[in-house]
C-alpha atoms as a PDB file:
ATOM      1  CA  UNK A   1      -8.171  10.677  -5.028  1.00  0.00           C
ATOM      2  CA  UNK A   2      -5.824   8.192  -6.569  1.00  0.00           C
ATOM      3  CA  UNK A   3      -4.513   4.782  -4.813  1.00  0.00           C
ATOM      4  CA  UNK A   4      -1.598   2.480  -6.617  1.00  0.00           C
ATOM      5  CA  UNK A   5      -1.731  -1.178  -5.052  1.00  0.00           C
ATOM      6  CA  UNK A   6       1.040  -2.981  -6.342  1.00  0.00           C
ATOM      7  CA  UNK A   7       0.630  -2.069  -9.727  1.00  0.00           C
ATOM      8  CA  UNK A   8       2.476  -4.178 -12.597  1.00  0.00           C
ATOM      9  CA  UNK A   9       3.194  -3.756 -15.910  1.00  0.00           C
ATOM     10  CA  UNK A  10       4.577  -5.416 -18.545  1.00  0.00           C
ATOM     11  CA  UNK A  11       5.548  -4.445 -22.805  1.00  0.00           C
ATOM     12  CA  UNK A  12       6.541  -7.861 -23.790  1.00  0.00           C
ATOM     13  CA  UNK A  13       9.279  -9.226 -21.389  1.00  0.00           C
ATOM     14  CA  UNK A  14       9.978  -5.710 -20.511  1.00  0.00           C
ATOM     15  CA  UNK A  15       8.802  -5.121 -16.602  1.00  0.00           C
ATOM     16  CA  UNK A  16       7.728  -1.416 -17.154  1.00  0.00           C
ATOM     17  CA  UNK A  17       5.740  -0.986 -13.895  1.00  0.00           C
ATOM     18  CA  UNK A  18       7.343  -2.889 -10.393  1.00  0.00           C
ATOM     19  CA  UNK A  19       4.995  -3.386  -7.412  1.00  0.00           C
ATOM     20  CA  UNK A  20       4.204   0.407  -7.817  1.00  0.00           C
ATOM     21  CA  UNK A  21       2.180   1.439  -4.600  1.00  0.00           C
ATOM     22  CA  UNK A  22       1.574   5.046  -4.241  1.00  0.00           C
ATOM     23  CA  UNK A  23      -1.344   7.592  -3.198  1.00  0.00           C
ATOM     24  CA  UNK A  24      -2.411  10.671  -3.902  1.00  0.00           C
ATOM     25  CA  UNK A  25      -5.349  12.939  -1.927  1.00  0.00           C
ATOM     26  CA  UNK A  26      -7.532  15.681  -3.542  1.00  0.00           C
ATOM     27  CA  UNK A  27      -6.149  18.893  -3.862  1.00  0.00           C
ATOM     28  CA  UNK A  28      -2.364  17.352  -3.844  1.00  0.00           C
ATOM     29  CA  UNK A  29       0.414  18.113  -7.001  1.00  0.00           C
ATOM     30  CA  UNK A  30       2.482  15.267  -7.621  1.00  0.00           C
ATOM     31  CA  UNK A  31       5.765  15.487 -10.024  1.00  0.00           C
ATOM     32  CA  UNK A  32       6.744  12.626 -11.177  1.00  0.00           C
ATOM     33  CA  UNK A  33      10.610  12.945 -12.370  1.00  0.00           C
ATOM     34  CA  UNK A  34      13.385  10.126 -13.659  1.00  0.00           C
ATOM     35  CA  UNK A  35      14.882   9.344 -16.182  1.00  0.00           C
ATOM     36  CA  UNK A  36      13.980   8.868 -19.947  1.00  0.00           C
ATOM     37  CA  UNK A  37      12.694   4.836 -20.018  1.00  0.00           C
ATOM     38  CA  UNK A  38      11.965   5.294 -15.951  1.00  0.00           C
ATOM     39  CA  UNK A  39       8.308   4.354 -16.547  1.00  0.00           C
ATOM     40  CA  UNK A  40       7.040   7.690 -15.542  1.00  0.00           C
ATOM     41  CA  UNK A  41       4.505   8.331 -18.486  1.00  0.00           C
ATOM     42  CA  UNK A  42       3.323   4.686 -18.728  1.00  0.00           C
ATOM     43  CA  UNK A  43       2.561   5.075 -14.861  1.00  0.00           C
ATOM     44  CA  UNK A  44       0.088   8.367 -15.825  1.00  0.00           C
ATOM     45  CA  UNK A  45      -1.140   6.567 -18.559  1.00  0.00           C
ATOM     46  CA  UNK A  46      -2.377   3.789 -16.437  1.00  0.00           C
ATOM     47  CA  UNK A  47      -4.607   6.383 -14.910  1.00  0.00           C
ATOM     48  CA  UNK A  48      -7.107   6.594 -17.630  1.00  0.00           C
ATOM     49  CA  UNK A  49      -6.572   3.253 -18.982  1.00  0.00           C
ATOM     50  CA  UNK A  50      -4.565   3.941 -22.135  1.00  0.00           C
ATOM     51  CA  UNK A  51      -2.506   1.795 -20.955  1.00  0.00           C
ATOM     52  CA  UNK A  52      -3.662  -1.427 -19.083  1.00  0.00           C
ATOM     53  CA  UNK A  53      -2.317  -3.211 -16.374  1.00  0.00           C
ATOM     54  CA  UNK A  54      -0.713  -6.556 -15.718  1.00  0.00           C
ATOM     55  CA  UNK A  55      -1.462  -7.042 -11.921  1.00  0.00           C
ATOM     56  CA  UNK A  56      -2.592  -4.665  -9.360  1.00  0.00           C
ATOM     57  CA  UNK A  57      -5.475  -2.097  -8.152  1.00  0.00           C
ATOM     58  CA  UNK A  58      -5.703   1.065  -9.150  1.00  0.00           C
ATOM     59  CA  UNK A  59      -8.506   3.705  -7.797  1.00  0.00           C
ATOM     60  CA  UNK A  60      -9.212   6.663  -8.894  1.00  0.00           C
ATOM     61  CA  UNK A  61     -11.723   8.496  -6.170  1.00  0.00           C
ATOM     62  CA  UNK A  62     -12.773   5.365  -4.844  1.00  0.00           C
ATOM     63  CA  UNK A  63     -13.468   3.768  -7.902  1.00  0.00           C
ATOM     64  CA  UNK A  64     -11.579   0.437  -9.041  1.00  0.00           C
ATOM     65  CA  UNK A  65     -10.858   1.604 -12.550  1.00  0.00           C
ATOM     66  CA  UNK A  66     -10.226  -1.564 -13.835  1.00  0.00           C
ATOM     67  CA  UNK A  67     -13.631  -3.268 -12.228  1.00  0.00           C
ATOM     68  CA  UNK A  68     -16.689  -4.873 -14.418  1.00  0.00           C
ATOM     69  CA  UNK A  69     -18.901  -3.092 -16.136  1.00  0.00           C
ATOM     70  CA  UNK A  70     -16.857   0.187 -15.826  1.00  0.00           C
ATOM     71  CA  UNK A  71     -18.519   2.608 -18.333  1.00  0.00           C
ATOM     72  CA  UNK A  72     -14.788   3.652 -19.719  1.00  0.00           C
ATOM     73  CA  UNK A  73     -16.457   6.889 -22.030  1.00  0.00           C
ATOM     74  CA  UNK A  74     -17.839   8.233 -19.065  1.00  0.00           C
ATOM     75  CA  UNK A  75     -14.714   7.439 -16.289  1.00  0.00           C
ATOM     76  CA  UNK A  76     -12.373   9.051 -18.778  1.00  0.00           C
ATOM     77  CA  UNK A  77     -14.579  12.385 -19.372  1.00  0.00           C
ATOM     78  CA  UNK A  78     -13.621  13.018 -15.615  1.00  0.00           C
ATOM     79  CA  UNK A  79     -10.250  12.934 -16.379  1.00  0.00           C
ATOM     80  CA  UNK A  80      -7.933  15.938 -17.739  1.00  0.00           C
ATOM     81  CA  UNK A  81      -5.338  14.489 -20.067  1.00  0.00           C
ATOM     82  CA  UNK A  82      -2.803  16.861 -21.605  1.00  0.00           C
ATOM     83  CA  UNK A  83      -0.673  15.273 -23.803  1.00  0.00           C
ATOM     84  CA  UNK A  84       2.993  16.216 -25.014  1.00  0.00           C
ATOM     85  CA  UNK A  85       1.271  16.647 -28.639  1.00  0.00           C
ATOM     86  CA  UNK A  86      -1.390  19.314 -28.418  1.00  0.00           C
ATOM     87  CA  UNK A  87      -4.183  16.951 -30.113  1.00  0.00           C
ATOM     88  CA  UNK A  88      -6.404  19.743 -31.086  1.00  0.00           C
ATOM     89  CA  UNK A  89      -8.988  19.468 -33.742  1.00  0.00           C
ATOM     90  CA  UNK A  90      -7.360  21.347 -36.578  1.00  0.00           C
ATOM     91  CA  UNK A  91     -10.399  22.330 -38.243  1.00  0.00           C
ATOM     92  CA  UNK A  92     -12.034  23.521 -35.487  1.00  0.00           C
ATOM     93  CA  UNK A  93     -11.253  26.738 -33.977  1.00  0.00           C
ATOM     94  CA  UNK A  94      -9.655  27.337 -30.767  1.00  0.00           C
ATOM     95  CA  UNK A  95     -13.388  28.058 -29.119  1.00  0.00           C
ATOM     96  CA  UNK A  96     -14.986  24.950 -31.130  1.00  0.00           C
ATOM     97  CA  UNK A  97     -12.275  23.088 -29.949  1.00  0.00           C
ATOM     98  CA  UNK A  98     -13.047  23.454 -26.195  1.00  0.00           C
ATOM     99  CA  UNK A  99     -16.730  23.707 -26.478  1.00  0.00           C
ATOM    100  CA  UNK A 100     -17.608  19.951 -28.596  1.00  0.00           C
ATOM    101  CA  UNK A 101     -16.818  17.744 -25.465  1.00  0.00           C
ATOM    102  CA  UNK A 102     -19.383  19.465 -23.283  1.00  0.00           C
ATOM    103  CA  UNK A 103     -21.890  19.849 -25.644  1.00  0.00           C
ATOM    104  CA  UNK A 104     -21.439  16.400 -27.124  1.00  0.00           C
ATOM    105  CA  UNK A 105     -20.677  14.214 -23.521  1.00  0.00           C
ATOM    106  CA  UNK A 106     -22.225  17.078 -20.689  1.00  0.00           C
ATOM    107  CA  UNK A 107     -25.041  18.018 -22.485  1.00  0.00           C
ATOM    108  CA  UNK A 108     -24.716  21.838 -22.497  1.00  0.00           C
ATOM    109  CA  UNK A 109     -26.438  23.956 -24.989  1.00  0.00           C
ATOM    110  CA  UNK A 110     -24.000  25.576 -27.845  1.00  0.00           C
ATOM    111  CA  UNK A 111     -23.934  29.134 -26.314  1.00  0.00           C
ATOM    112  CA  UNK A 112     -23.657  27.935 -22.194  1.00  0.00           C
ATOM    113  CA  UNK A 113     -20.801  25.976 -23.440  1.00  0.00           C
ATOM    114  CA  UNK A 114     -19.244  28.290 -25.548  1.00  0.00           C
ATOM    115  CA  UNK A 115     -19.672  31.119 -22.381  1.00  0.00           C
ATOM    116  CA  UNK A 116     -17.773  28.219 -20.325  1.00  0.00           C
ATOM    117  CA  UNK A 117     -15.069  27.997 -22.907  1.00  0.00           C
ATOM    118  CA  UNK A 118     -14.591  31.477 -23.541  1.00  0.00           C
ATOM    119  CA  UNK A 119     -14.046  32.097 -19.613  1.00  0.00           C
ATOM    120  CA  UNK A 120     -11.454  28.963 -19.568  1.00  0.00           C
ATOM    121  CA  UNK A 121      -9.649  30.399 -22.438  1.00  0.00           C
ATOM    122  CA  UNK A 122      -9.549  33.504 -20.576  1.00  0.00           C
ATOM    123  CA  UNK A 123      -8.287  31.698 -17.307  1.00  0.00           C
ATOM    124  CA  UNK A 124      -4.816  30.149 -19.500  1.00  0.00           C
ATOM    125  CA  UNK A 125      -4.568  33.569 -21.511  1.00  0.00           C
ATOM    126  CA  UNK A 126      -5.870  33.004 -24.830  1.00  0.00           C
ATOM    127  CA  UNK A 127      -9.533  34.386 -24.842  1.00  0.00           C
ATOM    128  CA  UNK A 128      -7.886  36.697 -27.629  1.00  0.00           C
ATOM    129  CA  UNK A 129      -7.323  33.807 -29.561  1.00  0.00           C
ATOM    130  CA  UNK A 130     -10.731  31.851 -29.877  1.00  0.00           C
ATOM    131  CA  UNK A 131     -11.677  32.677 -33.715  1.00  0.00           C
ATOM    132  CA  UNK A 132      -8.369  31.278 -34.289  1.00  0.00           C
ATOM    133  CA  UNK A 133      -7.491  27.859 -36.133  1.00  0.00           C
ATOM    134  CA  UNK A 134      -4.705  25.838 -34.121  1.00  0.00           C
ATOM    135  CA  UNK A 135      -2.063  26.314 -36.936  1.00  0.00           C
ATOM    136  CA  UNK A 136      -2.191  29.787 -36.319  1.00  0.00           C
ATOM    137  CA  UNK A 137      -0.838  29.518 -32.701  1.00  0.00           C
ATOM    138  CA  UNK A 138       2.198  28.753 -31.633  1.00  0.00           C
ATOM    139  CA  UNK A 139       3.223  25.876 -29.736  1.00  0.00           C
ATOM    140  CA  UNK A 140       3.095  27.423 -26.379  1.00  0.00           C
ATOM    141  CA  UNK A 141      -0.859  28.738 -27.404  1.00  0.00           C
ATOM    142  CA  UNK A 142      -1.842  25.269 -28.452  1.00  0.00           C
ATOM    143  CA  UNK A 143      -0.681  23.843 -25.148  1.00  0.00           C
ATOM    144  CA  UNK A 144      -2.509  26.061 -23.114  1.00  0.00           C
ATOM    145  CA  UNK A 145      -5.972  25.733 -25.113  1.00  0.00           C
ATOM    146  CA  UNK A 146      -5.512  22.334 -24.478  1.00  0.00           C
ATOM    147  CA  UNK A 147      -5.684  22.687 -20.974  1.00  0.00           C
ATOM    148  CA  UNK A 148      -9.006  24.579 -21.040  1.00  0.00           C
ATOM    149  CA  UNK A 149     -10.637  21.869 -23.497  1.00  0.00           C
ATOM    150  CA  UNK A 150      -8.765  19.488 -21.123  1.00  0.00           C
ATOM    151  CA  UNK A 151     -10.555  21.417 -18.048  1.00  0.00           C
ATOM    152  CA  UNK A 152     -13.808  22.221 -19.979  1.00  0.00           C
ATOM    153  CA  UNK A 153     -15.503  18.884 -19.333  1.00  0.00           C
ATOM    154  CA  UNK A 154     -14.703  20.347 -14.960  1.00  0.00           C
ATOM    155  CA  UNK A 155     -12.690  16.937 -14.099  1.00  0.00           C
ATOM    156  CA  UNK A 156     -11.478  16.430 -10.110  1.00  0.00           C
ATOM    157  CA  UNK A 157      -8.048  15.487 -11.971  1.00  0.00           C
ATOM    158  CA  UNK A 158      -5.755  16.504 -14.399  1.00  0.00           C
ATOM    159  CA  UNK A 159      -3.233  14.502 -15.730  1.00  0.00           C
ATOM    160  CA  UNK A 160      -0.188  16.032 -17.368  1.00  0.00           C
ATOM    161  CA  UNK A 161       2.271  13.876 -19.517  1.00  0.00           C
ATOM    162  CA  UNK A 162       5.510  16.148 -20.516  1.00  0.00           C
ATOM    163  CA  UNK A 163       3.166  19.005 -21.396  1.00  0.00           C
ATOM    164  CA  UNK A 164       6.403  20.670 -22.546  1.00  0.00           C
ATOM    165  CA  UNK A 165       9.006  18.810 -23.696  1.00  0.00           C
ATOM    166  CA  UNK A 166       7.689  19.675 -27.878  1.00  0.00           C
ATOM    167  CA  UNK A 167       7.870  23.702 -26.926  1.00  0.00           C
ATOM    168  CA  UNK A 168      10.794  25.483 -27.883  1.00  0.00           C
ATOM    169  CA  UNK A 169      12.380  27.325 -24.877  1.00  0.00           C
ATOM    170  CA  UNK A 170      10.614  30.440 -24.714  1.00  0.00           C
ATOM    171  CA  UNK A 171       7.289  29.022 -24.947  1.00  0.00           C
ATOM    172  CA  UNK A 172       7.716  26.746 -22.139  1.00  0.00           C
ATOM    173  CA  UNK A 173       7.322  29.459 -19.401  1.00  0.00           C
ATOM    174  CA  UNK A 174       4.017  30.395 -20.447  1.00  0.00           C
ATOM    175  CA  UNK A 175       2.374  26.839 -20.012  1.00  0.00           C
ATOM    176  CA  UNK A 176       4.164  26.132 -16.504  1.00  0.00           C
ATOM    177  CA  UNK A 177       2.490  29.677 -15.556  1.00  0.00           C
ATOM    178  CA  UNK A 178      -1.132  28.197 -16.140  1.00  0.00           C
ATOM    179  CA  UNK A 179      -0.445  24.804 -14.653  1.00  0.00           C
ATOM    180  CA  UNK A 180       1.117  26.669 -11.576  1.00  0.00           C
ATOM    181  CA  UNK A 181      -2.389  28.886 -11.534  1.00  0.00           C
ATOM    182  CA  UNK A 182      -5.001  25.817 -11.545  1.00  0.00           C
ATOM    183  CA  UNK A 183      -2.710  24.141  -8.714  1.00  0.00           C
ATOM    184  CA  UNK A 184      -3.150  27.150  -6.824  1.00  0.00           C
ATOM    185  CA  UNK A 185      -6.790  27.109  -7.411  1.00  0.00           C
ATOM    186  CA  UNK A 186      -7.232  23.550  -5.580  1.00  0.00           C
ATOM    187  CA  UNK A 187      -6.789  21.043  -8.677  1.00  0.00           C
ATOM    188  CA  UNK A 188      -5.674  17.706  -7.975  1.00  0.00           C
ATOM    189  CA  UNK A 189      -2.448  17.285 -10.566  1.00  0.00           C
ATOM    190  CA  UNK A 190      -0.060  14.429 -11.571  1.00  0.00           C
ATOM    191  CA  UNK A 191       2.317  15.788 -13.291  1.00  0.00           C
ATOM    192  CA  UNK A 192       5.016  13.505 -15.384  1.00  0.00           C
ATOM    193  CA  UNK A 193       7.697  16.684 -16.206  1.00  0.00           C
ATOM    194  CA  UNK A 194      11.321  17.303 -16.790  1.00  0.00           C
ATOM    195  CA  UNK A 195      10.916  20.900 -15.870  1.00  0.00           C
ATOM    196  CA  UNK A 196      12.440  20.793 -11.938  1.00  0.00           C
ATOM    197  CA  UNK A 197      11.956  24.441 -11.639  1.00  0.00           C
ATOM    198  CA  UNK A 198       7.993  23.339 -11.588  1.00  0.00           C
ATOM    199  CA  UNK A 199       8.529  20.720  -9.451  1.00  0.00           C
ATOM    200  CA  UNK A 200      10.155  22.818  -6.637  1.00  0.00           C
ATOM    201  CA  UNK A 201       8.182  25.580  -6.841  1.00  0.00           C
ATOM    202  CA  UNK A 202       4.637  23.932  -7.378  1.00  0.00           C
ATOM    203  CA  UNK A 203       4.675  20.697  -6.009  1.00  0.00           C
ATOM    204  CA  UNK A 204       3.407  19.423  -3.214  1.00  0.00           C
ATOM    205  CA  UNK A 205       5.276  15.934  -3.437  1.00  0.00           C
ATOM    206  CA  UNK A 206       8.079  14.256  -5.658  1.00  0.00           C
ATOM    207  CA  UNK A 207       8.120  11.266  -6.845  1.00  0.00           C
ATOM    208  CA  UNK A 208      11.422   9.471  -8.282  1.00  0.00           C
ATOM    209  CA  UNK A 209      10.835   7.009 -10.973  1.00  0.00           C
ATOM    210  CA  UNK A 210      13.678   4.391 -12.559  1.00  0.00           C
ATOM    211  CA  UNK A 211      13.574   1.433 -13.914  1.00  0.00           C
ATOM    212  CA  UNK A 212       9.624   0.948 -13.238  1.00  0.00           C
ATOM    213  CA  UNK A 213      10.066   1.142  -9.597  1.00  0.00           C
ATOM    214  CA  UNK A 214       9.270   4.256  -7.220  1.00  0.00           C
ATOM    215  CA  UNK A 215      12.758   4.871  -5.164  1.00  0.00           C
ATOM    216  CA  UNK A 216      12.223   7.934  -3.807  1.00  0.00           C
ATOM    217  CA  UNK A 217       8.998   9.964  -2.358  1.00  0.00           C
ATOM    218  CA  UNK A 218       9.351  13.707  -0.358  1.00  0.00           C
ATOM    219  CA  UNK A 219       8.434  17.032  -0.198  1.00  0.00           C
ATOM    220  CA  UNK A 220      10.252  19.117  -3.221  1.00  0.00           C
ATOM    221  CA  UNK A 221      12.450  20.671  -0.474  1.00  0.00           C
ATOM    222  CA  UNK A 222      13.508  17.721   1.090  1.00  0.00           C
ATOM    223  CA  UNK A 223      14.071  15.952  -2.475  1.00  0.00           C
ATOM    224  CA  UNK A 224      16.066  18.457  -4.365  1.00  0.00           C
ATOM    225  CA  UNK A 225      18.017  19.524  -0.650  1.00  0.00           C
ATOM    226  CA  UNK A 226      19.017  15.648   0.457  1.00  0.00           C
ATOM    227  CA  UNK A 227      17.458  13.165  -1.778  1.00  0.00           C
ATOM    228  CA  UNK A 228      17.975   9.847  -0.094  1.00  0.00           C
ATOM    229  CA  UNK A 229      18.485   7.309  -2.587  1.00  0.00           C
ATOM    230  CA  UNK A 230      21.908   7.012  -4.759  1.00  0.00           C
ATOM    231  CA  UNK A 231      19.969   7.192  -8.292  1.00  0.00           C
ATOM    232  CA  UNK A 232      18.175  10.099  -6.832  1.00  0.00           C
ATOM    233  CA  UNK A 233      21.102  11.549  -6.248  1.00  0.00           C
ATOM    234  CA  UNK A 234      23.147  10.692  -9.554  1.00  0.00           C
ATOM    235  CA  UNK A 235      19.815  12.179 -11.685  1.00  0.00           C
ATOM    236  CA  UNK A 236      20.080  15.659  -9.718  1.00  0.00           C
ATOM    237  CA  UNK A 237      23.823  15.727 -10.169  1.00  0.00           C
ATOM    238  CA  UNK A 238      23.533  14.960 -13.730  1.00  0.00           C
ATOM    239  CA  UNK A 239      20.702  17.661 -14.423  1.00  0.00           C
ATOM    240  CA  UNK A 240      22.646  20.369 -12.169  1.00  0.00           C
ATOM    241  CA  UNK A 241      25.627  19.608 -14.712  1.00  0.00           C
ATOM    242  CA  UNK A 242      24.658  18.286 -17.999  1.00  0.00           C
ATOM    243  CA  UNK A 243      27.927  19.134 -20.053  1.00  0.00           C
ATOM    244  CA  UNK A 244      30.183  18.275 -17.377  1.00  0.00           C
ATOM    245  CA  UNK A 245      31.673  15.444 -19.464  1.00  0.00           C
ATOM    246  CA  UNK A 246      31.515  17.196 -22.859  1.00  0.00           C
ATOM    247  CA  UNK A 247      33.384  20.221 -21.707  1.00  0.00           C
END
């Protein structure tokens, strides 16, 4: 579904991306973990071209996504992108706002899309909440009806850039829940998170990210069990005991 051929990138002087070659088949969950700088998001973002490339290949189902005449509109409406910001339209409600894309870009008629969007919303848990406005949700809601406008236009891949890191605590449970149901259900997912839990339980494969370059690549077990490389092994330690130094 996705191939990384030595993939550069570059924000000034600043070497974000290094000789990044990775792949990932349909159906597969990929975390992708590091540290804060690590390159992780600008990696996912590469994916759907917000954010272009210095050197390299990358494919997404065969397709060179960087090749001539690429219609980008129509590439990125296979794409699910959920954001750490929810991005809804906030004068739209939550049904209008996961209805417009396939009525505007697939074609549908107002009411099949609207039927589609009601049954997504029901899929994340918030069918209750489609005559709603987004500032009448909490942050938690607004995260999960953006996955279902995210999955209303039926992409092959979802994307997923620290879909929680701007939920308080208790809301954060609720969106790992519906990611953990649509990997379940066969979606292909990369996944940039800081929420390990997810990444043992749901992932299929773990990627380690610093300083631009992939160092490590394994099964959750294997990775959280005996990660291999010494920065993969100073990031767990330093998660498993954050106020070691303070206290």
């Amino acid at each position: 579904m996705i191939k990384f051929d030595t993939v550069n990138k570059f924000y000034g002087h600043y070497h974000a991306l290094v000789d990044v070659s990775e792949q990932v088949s349909k159906g597969e969950v990929v975390v992708v973990c590091g540290p804060s700088g690590s390159g992780k998001s600008t990696l996912i973002r590469t994916l759907n071209r917000l954010e272009p490339i210095a050197s390299g290949r990358i494919e997404v189902d065969g397709q060179d996504i960087h090749a001539p005449g690429l219609d980008l509109n129509q590439f990125r409406s296979r794409i699910g992108f959920v954001f750490q910001q929810f991005n809804l339209f906030p004068h739209l409600t939550v049904l209008d706002n996961c209805a417009l894309a396939p009525t505007r870009l697939r074609g549908l008629s107002r009411t099949e899309a609207e039927r589609q969007a009601l049954a997504l919303l029901e899929r994340v848990g918030m069918a209750h909440k489609a005559a709603a406005l987004p500032a009448q949700l909490s942050g938690g809601q607004q995260q999960r009806v953006a996955i279902a406008r995210a999955l209303a236009m039926q992409p092959p891949l979802m994307l997923f850039d620290e879909p929680t890191s701007a939920l308080d605590p208790e809301m954060v449970g609720e969106v790992l829940l519906a990611m953990r149901d649509l990997a379940r259900d066969g979606m292909t997912m990369v996944c940039v998170t800081h929420e390990m839990g997810f990444a043992r339980e749901v992932a299929d494969r773990v990627l380690f990210m610093d300083q631009g370059r992939v160092l490590e690549r394994a099964a959750p077990e294997e990775f959280f069990q005996r990660p291999q490389h010494p920065r993969a092994q100073q990031f767990l330690s330093d998660i498993r005991m954050p106020f070691t130094a303070v206290f």
